[in-house]
C-alpha atoms as a PDB file:
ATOM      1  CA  UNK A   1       0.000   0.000   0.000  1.00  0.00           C
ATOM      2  CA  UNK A   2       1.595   3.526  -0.560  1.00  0.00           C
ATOM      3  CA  UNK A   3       2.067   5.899   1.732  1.00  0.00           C
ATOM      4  CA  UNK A   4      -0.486   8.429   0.329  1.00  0.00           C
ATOM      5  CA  UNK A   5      -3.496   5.324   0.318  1.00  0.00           C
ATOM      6  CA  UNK A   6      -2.551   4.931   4.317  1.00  0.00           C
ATOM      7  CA  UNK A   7      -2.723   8.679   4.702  1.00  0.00           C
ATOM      8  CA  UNK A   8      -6.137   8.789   3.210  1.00  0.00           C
ATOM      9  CA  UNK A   9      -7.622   5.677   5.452  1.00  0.00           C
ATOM     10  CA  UNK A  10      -5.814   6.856   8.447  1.00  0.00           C
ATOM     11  CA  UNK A  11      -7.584  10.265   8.169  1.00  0.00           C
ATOM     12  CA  UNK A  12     -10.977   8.337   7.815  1.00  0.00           C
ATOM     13  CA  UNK A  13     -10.464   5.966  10.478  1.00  0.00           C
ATOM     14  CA  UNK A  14     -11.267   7.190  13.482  1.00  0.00           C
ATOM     15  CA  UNK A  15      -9.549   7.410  16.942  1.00  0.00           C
ATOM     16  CA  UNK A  16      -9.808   4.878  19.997  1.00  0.00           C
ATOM     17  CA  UNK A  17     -12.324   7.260  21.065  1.00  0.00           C
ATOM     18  CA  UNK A  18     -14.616   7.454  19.097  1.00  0.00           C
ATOM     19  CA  UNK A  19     -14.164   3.691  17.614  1.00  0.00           C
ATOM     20  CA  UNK A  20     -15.148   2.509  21.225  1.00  0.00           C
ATOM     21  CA  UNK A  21     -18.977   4.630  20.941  1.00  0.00           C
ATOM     22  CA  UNK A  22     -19.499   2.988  17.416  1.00  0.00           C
ATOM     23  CA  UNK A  23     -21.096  -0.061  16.275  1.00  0.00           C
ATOM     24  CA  UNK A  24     -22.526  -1.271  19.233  1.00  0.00           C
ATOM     25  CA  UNK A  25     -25.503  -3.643  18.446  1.00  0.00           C
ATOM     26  CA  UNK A  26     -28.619  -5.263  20.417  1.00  0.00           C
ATOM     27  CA  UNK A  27     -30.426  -7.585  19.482  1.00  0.00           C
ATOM     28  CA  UNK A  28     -33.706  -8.323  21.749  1.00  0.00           C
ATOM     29  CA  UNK A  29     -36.043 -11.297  21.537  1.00  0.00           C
ATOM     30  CA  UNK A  30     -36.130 -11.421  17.975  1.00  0.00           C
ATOM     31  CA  UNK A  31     -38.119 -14.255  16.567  1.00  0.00           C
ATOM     32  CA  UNK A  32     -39.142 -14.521  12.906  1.00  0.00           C
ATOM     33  CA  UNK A  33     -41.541 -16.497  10.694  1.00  0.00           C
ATOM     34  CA  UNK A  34     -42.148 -17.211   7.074  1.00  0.00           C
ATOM     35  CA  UNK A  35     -45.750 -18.443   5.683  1.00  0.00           C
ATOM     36  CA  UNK A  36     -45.165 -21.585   3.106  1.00  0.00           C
ATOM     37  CA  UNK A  37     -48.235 -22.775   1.773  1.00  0.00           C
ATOM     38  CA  UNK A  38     -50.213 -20.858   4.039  1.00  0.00           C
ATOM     39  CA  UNK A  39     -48.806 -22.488   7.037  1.00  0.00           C
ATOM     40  CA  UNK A  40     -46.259 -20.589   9.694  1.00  0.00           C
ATOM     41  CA  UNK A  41     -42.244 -22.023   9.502  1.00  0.00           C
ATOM     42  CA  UNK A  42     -40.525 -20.386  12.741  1.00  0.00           C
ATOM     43  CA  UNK A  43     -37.205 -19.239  11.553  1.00  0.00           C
ATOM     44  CA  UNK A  44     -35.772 -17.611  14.429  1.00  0.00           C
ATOM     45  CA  UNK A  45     -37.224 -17.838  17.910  1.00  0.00           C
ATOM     46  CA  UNK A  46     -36.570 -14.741  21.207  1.00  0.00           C
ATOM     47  CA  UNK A  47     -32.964 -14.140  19.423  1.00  0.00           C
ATOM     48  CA  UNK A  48     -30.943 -12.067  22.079  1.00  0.00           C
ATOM     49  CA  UNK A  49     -27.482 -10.634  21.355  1.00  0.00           C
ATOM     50  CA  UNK A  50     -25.029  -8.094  22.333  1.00  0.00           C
ATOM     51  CA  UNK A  51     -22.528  -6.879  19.717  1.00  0.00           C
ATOM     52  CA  UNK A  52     -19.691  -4.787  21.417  1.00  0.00           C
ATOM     53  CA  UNK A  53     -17.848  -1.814  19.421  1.00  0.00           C
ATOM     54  CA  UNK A  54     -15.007  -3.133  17.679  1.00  0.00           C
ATOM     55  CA  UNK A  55     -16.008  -6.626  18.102  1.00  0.00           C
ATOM     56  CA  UNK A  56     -15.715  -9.701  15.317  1.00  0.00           C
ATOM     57  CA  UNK A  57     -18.819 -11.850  15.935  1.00  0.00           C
ATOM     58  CA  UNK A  58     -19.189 -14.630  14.053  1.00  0.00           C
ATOM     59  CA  UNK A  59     -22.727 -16.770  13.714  1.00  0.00           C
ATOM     60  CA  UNK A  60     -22.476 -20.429  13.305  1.00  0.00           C
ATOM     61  CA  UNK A  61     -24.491 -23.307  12.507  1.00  0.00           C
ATOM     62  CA  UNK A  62     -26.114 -25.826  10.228  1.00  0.00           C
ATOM     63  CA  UNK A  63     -27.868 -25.011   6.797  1.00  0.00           C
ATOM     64  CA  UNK A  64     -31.343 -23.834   7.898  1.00  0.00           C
ATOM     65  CA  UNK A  65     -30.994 -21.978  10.953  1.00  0.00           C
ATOM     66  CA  UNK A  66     -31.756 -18.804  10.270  1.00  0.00           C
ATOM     67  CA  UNK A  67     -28.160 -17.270  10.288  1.00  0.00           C
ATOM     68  CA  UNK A  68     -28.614 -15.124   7.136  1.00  0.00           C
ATOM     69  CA  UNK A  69     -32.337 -14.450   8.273  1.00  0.00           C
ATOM     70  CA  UNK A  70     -31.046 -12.816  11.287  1.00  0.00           C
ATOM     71  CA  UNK A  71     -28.637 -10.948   9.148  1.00  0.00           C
ATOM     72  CA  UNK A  72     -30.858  -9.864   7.291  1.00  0.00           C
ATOM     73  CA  UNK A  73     -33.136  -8.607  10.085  1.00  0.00           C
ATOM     74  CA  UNK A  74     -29.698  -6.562  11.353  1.00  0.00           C
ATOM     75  CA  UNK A  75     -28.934  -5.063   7.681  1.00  0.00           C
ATOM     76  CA  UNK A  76     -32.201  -3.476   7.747  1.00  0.00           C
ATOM     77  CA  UNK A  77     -33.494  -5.331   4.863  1.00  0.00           C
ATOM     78  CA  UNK A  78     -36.206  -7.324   6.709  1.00  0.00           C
ATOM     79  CA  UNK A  79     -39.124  -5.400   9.195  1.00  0.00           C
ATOM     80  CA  UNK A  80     -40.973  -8.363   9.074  1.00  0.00           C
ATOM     81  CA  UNK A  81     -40.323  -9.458  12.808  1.00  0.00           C
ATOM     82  CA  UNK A  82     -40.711  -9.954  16.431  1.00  0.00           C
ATOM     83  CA  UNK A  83     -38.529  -8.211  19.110  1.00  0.00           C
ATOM     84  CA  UNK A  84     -35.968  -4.959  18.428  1.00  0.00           C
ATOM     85  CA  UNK A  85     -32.678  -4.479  16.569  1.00  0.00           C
ATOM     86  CA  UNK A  86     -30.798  -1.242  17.902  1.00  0.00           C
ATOM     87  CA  UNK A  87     -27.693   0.225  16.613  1.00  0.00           C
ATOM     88  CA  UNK A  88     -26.317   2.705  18.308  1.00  0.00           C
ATOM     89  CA  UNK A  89     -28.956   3.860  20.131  1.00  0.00           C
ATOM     90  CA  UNK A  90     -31.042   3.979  17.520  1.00  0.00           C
ATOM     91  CA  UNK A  91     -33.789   1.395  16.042  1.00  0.00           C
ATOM     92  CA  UNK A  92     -32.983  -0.336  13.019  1.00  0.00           C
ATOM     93  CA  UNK A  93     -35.718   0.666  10.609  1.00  0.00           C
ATOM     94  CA  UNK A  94     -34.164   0.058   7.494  1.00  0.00           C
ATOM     95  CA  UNK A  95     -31.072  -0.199   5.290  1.00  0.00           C
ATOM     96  CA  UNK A  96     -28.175   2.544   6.195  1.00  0.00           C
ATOM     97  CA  UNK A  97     -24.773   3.908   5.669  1.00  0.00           C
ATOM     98  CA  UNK A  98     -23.770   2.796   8.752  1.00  0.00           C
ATOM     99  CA  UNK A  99     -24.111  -0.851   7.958  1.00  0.00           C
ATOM    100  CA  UNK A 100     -22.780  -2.109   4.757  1.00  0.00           C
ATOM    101  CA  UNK A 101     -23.038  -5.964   3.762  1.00  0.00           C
ATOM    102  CA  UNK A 102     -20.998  -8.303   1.696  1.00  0.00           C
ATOM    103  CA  UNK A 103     -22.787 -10.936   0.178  1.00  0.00           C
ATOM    104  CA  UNK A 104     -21.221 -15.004  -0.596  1.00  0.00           C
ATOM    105  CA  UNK A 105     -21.441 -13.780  -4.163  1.00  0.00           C
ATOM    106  CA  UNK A 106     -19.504 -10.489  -4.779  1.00  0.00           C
ATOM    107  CA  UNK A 107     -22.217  -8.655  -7.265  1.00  0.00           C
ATOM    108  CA  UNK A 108     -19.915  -6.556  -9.055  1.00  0.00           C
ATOM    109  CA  UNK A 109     -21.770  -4.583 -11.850  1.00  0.00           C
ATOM    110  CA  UNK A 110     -19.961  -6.159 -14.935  1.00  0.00           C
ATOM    111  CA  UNK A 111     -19.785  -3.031 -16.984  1.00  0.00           C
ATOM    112  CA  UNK A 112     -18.426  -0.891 -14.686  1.00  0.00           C
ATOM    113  CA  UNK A 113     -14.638  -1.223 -13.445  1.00  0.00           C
ATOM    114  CA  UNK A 114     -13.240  -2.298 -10.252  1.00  0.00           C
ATOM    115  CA  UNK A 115     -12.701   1.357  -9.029  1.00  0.00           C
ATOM    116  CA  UNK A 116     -16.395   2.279 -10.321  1.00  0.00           C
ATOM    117  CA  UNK A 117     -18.020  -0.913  -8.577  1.00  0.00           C
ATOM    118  CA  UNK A 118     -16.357   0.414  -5.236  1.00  0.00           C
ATOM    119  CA  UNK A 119     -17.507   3.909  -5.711  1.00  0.00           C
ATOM    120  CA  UNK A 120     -21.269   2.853  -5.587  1.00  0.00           C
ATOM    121  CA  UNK A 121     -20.621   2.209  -1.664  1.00  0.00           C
ATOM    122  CA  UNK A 122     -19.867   6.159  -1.807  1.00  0.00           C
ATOM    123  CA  UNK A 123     -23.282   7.117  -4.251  1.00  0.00           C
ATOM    124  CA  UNK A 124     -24.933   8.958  -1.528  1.00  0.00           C
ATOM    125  CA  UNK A 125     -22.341   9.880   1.265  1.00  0.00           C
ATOM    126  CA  UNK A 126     -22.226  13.658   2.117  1.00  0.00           C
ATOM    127  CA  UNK A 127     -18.193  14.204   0.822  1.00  0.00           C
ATOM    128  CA  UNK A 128     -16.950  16.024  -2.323  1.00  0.00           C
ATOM    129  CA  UNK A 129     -15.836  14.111  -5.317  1.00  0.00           C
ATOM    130  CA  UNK A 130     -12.573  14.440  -4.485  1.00  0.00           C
ATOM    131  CA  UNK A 131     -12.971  12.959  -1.199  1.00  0.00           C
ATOM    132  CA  UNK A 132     -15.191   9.819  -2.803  1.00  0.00           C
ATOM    133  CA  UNK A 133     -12.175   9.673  -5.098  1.00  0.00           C
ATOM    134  CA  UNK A 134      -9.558   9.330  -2.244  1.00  0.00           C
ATOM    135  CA  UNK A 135     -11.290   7.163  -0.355  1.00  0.00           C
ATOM    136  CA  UNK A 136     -11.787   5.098  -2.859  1.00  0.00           C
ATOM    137  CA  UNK A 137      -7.931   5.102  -4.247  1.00  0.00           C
ATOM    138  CA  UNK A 138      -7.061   4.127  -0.823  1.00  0.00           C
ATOM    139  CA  UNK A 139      -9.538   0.875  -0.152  1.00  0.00           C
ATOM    140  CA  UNK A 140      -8.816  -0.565  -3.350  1.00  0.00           C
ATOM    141  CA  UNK A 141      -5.036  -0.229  -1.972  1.00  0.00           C
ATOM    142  CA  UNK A 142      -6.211  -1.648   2.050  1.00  0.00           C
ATOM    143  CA  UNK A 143      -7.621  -5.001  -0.030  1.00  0.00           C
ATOM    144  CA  UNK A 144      -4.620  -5.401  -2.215  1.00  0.00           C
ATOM    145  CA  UNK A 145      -6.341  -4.522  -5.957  1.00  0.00           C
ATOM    146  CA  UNK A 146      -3.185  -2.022  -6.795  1.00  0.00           C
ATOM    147  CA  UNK A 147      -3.129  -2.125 -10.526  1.00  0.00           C
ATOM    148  CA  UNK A 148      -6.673  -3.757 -11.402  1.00  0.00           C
ATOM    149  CA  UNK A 149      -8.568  -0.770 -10.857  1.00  0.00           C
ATOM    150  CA  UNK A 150      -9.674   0.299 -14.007  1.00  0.00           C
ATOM    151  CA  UNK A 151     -10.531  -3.856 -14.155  1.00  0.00           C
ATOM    152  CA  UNK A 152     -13.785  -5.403 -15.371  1.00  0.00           C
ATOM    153  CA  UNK A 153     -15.021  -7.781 -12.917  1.00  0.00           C
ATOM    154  CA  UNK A 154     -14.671 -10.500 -15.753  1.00  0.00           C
ATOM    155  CA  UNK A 155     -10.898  -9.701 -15.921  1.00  0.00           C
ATOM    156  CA  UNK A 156     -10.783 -10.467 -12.292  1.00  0.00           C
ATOM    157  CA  UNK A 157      -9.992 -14.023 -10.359  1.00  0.00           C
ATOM    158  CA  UNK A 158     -12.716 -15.170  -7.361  1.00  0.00           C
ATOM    159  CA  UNK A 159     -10.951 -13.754  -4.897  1.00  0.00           C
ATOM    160  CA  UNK A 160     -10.280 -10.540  -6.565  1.00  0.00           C
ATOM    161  CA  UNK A 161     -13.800  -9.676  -7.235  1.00  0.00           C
ATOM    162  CA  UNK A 162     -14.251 -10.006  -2.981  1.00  0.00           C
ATOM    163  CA  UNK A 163     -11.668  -8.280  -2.298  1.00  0.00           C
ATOM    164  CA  UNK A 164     -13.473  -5.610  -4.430  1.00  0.00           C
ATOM    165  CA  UNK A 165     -16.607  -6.205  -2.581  1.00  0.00           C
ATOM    166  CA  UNK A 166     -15.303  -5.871   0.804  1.00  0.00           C
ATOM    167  CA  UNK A 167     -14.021  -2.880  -0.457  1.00  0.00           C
ATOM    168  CA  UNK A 168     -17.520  -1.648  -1.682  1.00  0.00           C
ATOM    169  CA  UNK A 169     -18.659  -2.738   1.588  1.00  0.00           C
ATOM    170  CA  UNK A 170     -16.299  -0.881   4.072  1.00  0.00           C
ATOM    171  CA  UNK A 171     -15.206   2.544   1.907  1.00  0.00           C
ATOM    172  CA  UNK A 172     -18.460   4.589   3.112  1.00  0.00           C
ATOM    173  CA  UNK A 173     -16.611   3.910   6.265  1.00  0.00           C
ATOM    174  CA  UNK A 174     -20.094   1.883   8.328  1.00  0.00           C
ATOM    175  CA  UNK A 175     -20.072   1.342  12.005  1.00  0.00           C
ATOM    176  CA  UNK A 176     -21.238  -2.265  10.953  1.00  0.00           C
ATOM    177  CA  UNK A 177     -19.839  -4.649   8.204  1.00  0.00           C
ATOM    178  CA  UNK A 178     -22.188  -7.713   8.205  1.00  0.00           C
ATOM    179  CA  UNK A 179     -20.473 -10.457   6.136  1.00  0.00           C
ATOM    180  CA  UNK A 180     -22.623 -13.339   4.495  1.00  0.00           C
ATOM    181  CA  UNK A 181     -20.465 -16.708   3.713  1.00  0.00           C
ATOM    182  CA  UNK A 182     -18.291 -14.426   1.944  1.00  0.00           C
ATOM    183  CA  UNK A 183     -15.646 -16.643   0.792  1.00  0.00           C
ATOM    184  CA  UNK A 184     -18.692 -19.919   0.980  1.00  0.00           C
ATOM    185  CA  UNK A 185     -17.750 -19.836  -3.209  1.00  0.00           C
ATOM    186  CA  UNK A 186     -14.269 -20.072  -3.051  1.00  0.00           C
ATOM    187  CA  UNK A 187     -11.662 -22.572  -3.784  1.00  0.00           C
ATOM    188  CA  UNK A 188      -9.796 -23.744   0.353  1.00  0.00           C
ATOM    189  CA  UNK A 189      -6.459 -22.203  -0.315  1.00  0.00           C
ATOM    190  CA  UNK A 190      -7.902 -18.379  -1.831  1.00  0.00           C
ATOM    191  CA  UNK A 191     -10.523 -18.687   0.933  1.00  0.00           C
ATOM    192  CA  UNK A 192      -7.240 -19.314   3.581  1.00  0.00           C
ATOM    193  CA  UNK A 193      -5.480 -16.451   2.296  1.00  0.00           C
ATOM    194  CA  UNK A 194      -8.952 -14.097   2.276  1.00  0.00           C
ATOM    195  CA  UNK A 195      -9.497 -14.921   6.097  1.00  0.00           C
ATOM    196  CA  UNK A 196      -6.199 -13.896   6.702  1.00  0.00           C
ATOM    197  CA  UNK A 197      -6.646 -10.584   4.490  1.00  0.00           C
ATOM    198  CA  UNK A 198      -9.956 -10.266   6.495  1.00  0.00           C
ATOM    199  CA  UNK A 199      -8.185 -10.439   9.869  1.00  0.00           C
ATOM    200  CA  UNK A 200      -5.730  -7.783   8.438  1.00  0.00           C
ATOM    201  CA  UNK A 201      -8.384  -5.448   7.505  1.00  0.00           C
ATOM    202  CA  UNK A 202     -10.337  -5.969  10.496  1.00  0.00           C
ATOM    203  CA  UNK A 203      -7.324  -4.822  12.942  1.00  0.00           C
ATOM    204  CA  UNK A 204      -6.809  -1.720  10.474  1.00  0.00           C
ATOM    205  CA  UNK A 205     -10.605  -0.371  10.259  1.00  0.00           C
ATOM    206  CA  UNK A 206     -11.641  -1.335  13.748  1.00  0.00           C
ATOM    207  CA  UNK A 207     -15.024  -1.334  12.657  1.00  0.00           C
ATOM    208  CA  UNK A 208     -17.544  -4.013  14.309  1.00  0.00           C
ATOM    209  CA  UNK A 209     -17.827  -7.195  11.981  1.00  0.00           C
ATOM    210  CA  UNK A 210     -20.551  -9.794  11.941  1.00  0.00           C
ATOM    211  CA  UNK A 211     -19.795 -12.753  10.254  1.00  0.00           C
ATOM    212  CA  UNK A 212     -22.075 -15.854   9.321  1.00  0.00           C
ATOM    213  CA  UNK A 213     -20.763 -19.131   8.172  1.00  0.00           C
ATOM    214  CA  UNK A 214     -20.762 -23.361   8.072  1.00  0.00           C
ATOM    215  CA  UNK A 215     -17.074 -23.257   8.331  1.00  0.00           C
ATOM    216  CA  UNK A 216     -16.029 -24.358  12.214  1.00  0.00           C
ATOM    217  CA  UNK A 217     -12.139 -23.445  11.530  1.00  0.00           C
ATOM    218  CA  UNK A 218     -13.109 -19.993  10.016  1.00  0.00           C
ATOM    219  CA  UNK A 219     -15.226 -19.151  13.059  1.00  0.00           C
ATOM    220  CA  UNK A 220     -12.834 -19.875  15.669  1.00  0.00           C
ATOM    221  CA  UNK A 221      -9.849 -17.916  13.167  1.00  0.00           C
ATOM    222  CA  UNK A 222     -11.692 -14.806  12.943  1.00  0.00           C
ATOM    223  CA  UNK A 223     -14.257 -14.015  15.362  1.00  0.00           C
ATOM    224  CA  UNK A 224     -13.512 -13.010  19.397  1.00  0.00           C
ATOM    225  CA  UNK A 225     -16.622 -14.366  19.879  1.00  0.00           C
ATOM    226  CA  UNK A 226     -18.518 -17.662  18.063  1.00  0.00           C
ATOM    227  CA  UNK A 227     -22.211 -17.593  18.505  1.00  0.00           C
ATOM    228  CA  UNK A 228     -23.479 -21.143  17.645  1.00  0.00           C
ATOM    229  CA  UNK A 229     -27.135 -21.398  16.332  1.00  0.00           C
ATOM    230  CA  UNK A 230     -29.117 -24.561  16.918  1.00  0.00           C
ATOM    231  CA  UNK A 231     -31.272 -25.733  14.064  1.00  0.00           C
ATOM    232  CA  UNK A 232     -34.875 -24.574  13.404  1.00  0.00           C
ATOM    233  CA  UNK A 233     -36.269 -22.340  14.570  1.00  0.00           C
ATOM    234  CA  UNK A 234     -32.586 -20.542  14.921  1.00  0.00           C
ATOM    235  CA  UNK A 235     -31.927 -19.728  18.292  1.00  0.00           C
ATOM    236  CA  UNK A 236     -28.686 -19.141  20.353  1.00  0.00           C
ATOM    237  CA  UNK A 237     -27.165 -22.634  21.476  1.00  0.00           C
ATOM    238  CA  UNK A 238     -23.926 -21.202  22.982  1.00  0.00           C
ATOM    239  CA  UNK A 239     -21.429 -18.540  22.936  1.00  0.00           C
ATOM    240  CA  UNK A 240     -17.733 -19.145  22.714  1.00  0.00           C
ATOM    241  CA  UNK A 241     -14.831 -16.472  23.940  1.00  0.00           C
ATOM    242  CA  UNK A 242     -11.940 -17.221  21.322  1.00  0.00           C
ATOM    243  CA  UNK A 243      -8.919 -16.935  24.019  1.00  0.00           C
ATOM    244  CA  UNK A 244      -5.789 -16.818  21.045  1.00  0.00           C
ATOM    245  CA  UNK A 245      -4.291 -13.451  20.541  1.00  0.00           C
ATOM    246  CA  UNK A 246      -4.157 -12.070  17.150  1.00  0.00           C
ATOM    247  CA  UNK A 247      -2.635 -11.725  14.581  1.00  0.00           C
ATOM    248  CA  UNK A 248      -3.518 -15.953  14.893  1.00  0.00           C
ATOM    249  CA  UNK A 249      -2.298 -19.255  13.264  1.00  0.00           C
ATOM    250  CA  UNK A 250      -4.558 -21.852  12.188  1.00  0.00           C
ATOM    251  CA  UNK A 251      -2.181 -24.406  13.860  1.00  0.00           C
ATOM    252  CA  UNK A 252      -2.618 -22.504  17.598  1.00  0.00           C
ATOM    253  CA  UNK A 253      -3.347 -24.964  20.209  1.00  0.00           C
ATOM    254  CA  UNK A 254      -5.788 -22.814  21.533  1.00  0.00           C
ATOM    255  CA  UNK A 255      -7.822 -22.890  18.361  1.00  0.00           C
ATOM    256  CA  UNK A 256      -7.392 -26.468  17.938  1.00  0.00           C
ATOM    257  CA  UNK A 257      -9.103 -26.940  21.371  1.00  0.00           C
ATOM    258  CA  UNK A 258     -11.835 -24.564  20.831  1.00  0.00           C
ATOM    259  CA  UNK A 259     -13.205 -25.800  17.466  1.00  0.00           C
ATOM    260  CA  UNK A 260     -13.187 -29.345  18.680  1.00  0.00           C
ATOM    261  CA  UNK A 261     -15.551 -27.814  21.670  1.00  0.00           C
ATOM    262  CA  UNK A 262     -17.891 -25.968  19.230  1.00  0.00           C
ATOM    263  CA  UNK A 263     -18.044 -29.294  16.925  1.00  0.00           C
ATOM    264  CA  UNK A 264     -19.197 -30.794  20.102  1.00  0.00           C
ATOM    265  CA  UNK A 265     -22.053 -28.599  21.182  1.00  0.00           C
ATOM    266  CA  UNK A 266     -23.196 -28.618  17.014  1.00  0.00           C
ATOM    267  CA  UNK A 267     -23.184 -32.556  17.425  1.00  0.00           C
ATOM    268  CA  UNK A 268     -25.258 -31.939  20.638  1.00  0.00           C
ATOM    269  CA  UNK A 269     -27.891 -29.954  19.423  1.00  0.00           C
ATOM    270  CA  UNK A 270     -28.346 -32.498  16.747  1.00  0.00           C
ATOM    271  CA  UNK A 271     -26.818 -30.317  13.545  1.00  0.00           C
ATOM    272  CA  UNK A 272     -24.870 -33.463  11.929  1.00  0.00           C
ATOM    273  CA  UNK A 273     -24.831 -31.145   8.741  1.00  0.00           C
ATOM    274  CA  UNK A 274     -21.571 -32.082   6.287  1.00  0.00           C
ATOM    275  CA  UNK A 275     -21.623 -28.720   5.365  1.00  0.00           C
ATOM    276  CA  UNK A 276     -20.574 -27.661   8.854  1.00  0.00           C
ATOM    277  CA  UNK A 277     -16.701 -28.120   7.793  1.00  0.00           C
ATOM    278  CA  UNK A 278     -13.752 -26.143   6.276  1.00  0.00           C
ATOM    279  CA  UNK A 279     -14.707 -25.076   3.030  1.00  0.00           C
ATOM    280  CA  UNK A 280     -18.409 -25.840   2.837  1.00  0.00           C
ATOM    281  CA  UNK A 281     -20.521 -24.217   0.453  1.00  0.00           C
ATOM    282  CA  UNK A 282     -24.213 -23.778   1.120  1.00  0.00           C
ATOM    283  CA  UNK A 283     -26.935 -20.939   1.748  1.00  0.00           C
ATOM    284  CA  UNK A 284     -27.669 -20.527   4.956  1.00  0.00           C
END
C-alpha cells in the first residue's frame, strides 16, 4: 500500500475514542416467521445478542438456521419481525450507511470497473468528489487490488472480485460490516489467504464485523466471539470467547481446542450437517 493510500484511510479511520462509541448492536427477543403454503415455519425464535464496538462476531451453525435471516433482520433489509434491533442507540428501521453488507457472491456490476463498482458504496455519502475519489484510491489499496482498478469484474480471479466487494462494503466507512459466507464460493487455499486478508483489515478499520458461516475453523480464526445457532427455529445454542491473541495461526493450540468444543455442542444440538466443515458451500 503507498504511503499516500494509508494517509487517506488513516484520516478516515477514526480514533480509539470514538471507535469505542461505534457499532454497538442489540439484538432483543427477535423471533421470525415465514408463511409456506399458508402455514407458519418459525425461523428464528426470542434471538438475544449483544454486539460490542469493535467486536468480530461470528454466527455459526447448520444449513437452515436462520443465520442469514437474522442478518438480514440486522442489515435493515427485513421489518418483518418480532422483538428490536438497535444500533447505536437507535432502532434499526431500514437499510443505512452505517451498515454495509458483503454478500457469498460479490455482485460486481460487470460493466463498470473495479474502481467504479467500489464507488457505488460512496453514491450517496455527504463528501466532495474528491474525497469519494480518495477514499476510494485508498480501499482498493487496504484489499490489495493495486493495478486492477480500471478492471472489469470479468478480468478479475474469485478472490479478486471479494476483495473488491469488501471494499464496496467498508469505503463509506459503516459502524457495521455484516459479512454473508463471503468466501462460501471459493476454492480452500484463496478462501485461507482471504481470512487472513480479512483479519488484516479488520485490525486496520476497527469497525464491528458480523460474520455468518458453516465453516467451524473460520469461526474460531476470525471471530472473538462464536455464537453457535441450533437448528430450526434458529436460536442461540452457545457462545464461545476465542482466548488466542491475534494476529492468529490456524495451527494454535488454543484454536485447535476450541473448534473441537464448538463441533461438540453442534453434534449436541443435533446439527450433523456435512456442510458444517472447512470449506463448505451452502446458503444458509
Amino acid at each position: 500500500m503507498s504511503r499516500a493510500a494509508e494517509r487517506a484511510i488513516r484520516a478516515e479511520t477514526p480514533n480509539a475514542d470514538q471507535a469505542a462509541a461505534r457499532g454497538r448492536l442489540e439484538v432483543r427477543g427477535v423471533s421470525k416467521a415465514f408463511t409456506v403454503n399458508g402455514a407458519p415455519i418459525a425461523a428464528l425464535n426470542d434471538v438475544s445478542l449483544t454486539v460490542r464496538p469493535g467486536e468480530f462476531v461470528a454466527l455459526l451453525g447448520p444449513s437452515g438456521c436462520g443465520k442469514s435471516t437474522l442478518l438480514r433482520l440486522i442489515a435493515g433489509l427485513d421489518r418483518d419481525y418480532k422483538g428490536s434491533i438497535v444500533q447505536d442507540g437507535e432502532a434499526v428501521t431500514g437499510t443505512s450507511l452505517e451498515r454495509g453488507i458483503v454478500f457469498q457472491e460479490p455482485r460486481l456490476f460487470p460493466w463498470a470497473t473495479v474502481r467504479q463498482n467500489i464507488a457505488l458504496g460512496l453514491k450517496n455519502a455527504p463528501i466532495s468528489e474528491a474525497d469519494k475519489r480518495a477514499a476510494v484510491a485508498a480501499h482498493i489499496a487496504l484489499v490489495g487490488l493495486d493495478g486492477f482498478a480500471e478492471a472489469y469484474p470479468h478480468q478479475l480471479s474469485g478472490g479478486m472480485a471479494q476483495r473488491a466487494a469488501i471494499a464496496r462494503g467498508l469505503v463509506n466507512r459503516p459502524r457495521l460490516l455484516l459479512l454473508d459466507e463471503p468466501f462460501g464460493a471459493l476454492d480452500a487455499l484463496t478462501r485461507a489467504r482471504l481470512q487472513t486478508e480479512l483479519q488484516r483489515i479488520w485490525a486496520h478499520e476497527k469497525i464491528t464485523m458480523i460474520l455468518v458461516t458453516h465453516d467451524v475453523d473460520e469461526a474460531v480464526f476470525l471471530g472473538d466471539r462464536v455464537v453457535v445457532l441450533a437448528p430450526r427455529p434458529g436460536r442461540i445454542s452457545r457462545i464461545f470467547d476465542v482466548p488466542a491473541a491475534r494476529p492468529r495461526a490456524r495451527s494454535d493450540d488454543d484454536l485447535v481446542r476450541l473448534r473441537n468444543e464448538v463441533l461438540r455442542t453442534l453434534e449436541h444440538d443435533g446439527a450433523a450437517d456435512p456442510q458444517l466443515s472447512p470449506g463448505s458451500r451452502s446458503d444458509a
